[in-house]
Every structure is written in structure tokens, then in C-alpha cells.
N, C-alpha and C. Protein backbone atom coordinates (compact mmCIF):
# COMPACT_ATOMS: atom_id res chain seq x y z
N UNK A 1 -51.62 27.31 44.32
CA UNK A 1 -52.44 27.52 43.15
C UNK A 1 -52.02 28.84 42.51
N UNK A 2 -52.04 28.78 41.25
CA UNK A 2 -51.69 30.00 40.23
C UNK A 2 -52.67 31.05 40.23
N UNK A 3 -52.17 32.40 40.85
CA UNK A 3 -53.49 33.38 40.22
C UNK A 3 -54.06 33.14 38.66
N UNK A 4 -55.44 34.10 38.79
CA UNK A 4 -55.74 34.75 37.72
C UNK A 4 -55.08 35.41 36.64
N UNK A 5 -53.92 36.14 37.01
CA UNK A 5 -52.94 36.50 35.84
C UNK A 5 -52.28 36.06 35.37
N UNK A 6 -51.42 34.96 36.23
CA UNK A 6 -50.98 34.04 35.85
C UNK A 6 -51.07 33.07 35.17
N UNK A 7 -52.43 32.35 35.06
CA UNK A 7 -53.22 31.94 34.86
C UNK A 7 -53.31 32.12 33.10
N UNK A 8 -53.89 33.43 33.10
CA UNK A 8 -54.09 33.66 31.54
C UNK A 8 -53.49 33.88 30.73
N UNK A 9 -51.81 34.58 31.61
CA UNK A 9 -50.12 34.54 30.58
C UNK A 9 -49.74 33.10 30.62
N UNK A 10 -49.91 32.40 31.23
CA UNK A 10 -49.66 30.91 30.62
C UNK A 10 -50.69 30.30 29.25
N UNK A 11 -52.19 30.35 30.28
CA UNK A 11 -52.63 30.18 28.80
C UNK A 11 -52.29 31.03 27.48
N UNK A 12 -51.95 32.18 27.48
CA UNK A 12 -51.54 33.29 25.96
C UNK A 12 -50.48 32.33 25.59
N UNK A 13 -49.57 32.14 26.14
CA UNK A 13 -48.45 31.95 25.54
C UNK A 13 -48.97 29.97 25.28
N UNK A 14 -49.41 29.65 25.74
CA UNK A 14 -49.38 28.15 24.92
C UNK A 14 -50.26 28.70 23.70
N UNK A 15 -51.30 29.60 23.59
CA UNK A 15 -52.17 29.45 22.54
C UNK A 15 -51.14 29.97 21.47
N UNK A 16 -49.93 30.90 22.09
CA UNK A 16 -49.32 31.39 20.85
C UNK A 16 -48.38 30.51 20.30
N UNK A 17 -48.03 29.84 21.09
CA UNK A 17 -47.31 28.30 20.43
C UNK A 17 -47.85 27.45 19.35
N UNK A 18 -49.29 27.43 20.08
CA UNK A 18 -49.88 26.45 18.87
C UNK A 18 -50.40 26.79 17.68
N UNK A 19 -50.07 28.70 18.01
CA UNK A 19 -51.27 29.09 16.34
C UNK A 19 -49.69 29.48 15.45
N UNK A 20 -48.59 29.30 15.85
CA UNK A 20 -47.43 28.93 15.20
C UNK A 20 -47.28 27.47 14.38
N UNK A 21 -47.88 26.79 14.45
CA UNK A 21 -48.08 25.54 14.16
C UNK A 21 -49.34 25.31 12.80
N UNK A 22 -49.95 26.27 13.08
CA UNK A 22 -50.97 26.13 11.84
C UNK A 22 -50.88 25.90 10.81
N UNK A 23 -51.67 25.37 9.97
CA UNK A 23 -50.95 24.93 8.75
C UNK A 23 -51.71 26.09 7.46
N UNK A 24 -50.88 26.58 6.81
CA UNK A 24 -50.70 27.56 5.90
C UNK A 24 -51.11 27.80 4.66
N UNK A 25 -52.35 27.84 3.93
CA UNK A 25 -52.52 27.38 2.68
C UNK A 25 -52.27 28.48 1.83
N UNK A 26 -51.24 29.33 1.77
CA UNK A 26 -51.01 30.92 0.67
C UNK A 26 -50.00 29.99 0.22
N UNK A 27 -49.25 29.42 0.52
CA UNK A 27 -47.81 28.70 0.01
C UNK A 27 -48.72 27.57 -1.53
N UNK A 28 -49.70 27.23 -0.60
CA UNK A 28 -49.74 26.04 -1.78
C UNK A 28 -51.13 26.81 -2.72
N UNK A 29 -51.55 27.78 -2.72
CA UNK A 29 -52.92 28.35 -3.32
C UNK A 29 -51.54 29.58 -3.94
N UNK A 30 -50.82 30.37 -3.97
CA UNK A 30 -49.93 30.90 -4.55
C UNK A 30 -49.72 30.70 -5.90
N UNK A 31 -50.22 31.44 -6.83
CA UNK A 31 -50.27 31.97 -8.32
C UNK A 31 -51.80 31.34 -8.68
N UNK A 32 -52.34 30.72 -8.44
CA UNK A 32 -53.53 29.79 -8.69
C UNK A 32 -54.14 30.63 -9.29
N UNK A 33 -54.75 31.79 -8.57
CA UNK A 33 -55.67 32.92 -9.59
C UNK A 33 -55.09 33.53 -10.50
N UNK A 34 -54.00 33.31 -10.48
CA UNK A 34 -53.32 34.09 -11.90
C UNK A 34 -53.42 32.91 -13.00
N UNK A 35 -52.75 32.37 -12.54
CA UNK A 35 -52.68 30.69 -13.26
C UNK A 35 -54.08 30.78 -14.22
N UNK A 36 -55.36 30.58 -13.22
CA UNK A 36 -56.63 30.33 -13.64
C UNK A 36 -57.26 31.32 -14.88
N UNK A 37 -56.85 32.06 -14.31
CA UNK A 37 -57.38 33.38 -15.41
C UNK A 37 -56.67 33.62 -16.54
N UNK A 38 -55.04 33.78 -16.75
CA UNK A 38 -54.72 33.13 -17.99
C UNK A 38 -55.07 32.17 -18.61
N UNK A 39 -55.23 31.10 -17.87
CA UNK A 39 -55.39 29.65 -18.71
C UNK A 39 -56.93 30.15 -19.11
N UNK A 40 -57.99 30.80 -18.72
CA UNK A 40 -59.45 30.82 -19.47
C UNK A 40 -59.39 32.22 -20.25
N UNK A 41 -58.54 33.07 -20.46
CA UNK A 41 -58.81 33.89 -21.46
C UNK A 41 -57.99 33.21 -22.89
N UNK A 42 -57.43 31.88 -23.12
CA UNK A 42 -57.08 31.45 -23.77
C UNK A 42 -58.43 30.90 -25.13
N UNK A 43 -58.44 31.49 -26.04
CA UNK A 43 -60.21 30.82 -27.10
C UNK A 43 -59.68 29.53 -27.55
N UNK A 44 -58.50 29.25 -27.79
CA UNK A 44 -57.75 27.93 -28.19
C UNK A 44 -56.84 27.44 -28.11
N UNK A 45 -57.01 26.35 -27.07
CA UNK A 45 -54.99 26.20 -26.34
C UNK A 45 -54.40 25.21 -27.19
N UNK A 46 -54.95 24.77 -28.34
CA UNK A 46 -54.72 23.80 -29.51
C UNK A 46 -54.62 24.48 -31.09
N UNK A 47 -54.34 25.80 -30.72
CA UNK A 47 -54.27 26.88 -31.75
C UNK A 47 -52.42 26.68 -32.64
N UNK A 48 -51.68 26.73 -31.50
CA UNK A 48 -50.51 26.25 -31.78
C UNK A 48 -50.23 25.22 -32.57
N UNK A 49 -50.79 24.57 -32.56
CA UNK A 49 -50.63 22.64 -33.13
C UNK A 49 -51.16 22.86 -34.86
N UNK A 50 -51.85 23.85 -35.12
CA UNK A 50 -52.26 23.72 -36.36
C UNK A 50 -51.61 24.83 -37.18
N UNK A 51 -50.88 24.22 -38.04
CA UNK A 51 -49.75 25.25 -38.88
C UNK A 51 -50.27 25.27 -40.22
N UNK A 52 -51.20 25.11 -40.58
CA UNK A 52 -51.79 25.55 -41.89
C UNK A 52 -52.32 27.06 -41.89
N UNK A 53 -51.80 27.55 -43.23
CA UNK A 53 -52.24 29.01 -43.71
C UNK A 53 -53.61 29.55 -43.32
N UNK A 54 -53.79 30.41 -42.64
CA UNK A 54 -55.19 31.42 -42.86
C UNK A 54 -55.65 31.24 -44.17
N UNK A 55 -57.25 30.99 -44.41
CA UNK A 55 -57.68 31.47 -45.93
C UNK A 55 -58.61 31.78 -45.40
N UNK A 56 -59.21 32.64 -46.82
CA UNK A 56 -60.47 33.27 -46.55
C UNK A 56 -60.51 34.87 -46.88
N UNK A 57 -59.15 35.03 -46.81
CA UNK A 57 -59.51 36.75 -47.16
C UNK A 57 -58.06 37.23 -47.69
N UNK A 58 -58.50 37.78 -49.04
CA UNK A 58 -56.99 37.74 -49.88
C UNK A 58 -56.23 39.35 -49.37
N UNK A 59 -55.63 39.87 -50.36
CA UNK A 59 -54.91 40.85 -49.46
C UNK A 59 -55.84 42.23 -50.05
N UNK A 60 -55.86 42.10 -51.52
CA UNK A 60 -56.93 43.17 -52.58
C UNK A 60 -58.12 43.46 -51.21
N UNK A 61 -59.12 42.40 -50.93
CA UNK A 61 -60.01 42.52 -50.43
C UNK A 61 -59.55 42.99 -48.70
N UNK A 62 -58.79 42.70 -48.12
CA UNK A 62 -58.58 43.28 -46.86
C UNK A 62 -57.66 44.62 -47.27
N UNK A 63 -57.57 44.84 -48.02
CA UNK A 63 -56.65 46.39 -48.39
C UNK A 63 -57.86 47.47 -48.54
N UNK A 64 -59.08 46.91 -49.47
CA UNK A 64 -60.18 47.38 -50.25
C UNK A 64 -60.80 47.90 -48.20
N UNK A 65 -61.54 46.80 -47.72
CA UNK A 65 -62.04 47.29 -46.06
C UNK A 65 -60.88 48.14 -44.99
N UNK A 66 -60.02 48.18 -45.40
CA UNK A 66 -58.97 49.04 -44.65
C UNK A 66 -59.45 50.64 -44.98
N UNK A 67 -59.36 50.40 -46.28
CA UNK A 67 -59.39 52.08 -46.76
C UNK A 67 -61.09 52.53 -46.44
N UNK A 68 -62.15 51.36 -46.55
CA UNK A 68 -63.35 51.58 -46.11
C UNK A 68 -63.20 52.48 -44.80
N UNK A 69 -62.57 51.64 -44.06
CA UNK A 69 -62.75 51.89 -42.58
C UNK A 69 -62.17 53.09 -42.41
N UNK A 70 -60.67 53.51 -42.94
CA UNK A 70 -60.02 54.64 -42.51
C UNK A 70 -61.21 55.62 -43.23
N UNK A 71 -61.59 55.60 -44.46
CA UNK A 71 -62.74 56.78 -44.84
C UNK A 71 -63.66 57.19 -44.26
N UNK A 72 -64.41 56.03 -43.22
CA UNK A 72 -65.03 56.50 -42.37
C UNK A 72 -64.90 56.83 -41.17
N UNK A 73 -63.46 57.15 -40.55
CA UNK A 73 -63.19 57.88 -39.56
C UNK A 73 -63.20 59.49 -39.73
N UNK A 74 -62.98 59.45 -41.24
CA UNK A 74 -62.44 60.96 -41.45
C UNK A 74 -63.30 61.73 -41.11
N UNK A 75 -64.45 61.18 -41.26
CA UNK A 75 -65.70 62.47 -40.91
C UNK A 75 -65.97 62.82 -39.63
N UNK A 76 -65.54 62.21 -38.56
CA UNK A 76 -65.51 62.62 -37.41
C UNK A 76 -64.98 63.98 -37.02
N UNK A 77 -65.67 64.44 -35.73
CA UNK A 77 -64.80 65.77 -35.27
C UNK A 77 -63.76 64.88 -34.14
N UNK A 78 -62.69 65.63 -34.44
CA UNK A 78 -61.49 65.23 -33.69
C UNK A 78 -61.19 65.84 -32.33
N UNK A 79 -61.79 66.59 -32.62
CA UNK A 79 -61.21 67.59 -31.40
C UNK A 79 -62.50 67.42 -29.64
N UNK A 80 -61.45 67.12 -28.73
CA UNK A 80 -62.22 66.78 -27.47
C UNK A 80 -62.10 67.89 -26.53
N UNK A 81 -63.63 67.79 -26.37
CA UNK A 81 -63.32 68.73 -25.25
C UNK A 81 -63.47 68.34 -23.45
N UNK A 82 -63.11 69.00 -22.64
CA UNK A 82 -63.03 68.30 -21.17
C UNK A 82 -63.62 69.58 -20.44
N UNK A 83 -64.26 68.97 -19.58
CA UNK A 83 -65.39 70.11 -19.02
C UNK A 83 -65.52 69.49 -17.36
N UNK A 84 -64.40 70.07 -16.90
CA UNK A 84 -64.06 69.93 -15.20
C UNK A 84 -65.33 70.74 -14.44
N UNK A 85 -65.65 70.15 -13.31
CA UNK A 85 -66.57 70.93 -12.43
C UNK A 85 -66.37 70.49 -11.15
N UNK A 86 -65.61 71.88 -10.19
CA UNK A 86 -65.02 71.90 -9.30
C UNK A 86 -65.50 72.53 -8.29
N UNK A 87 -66.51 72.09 -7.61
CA UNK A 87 -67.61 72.80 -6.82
C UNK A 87 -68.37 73.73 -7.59
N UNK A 88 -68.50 75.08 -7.43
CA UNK A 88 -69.34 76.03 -7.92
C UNK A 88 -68.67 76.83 -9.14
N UNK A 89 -67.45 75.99 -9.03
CA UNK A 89 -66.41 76.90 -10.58
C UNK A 89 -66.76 75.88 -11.87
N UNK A 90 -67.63 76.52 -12.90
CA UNK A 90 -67.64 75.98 -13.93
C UNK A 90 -66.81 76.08 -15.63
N UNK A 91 -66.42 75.12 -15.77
CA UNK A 91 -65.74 75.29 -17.87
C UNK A 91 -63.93 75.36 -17.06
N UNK A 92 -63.86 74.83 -16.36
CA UNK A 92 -61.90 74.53 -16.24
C UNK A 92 -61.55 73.65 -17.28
N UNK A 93 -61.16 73.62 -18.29
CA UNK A 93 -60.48 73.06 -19.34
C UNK A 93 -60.97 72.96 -20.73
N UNK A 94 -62.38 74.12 -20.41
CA UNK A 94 -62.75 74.10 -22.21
C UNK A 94 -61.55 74.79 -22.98
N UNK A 95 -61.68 74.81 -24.23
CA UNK A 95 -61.24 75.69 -25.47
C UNK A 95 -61.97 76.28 -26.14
């Protein structure tokens, strides 16, 4: 009869035989979440197929809201400031 040690290096090594044998699902699940998540940030996968012109907004009128918009950036302050706090040392990167 086989000791106890013996015993359990036989059983190791068959169990490591058979978990060689397992069957593998990264091979066949491989790109899937990428896959998935492109395909749903798509708003229209039938967007392609329709080759008729944009209407709705001429160029006068999207030129006219351009300059809206840039006018109302101007009034902003531009300038940022960054205000690090590094234990008990305070203002590392004001101006």
C-alpha cells in the first residue's frame, strides 16, 4: 500500500493533468466588450445609407451663432489659478 505522501503527489499530479484540459472561454469571449461598447455608442448604424444633404440651417445663420458664441466667451477671466496643499505648506502654485 502507498503512503500518505505518496498518496497525495499522485493525486496533485492527476488533478494537474486534468485542470490542463479545461475548457477556456477568454479565446471565444475575446474583444466582445470592446465589440459591445462600440457597437452601442453608435446613435445610428443606418446613418451611412442616407446620402441626402443636411437642411435646416443655412451658413448666414450658423456664421451669425458662431460669432454669438465666441462674444460670449470674451467676458470671461482667463487666467487659472492652481492652489496645491501639501500637508501644512499652503499657496504652491499661486500667481
Amino acid at each position: 500500500m502507498l503512503n500518505k505522501p505518496s498518496l497525495i503527489i499522485a493525486f496533485s499530479i492527476v488533478l494537474l493533468l486534468f485542470a490542463g484540459c479545461a475548457y477556456n472561454t477568454l479565446e471565444t469571449n475575446w474583444g466582445s466588450s470592446y465589440e459591445a461598447a462600440r457597437t452601442n455608442q453608435i446613435a445610428n448604424p443606418e446613418a451611412s445609407e442616407n446620402m441626402n444633404p443636411v437642411v435646416g440651417l443655412d451658413g448666414e445663420l450658423a456664421a451669425g451663432n458662431m460669432e454669438i458664441y465666441r462674444q460670449g466667451c470674451k467676458g470671461q477671466d482667463q487666467s487659472t489659478t492652481y492652489n496645491l496643499r501639501l500637508g501644512g505648506i499652503e499657496g504652491i502654485g499661486e500667481r
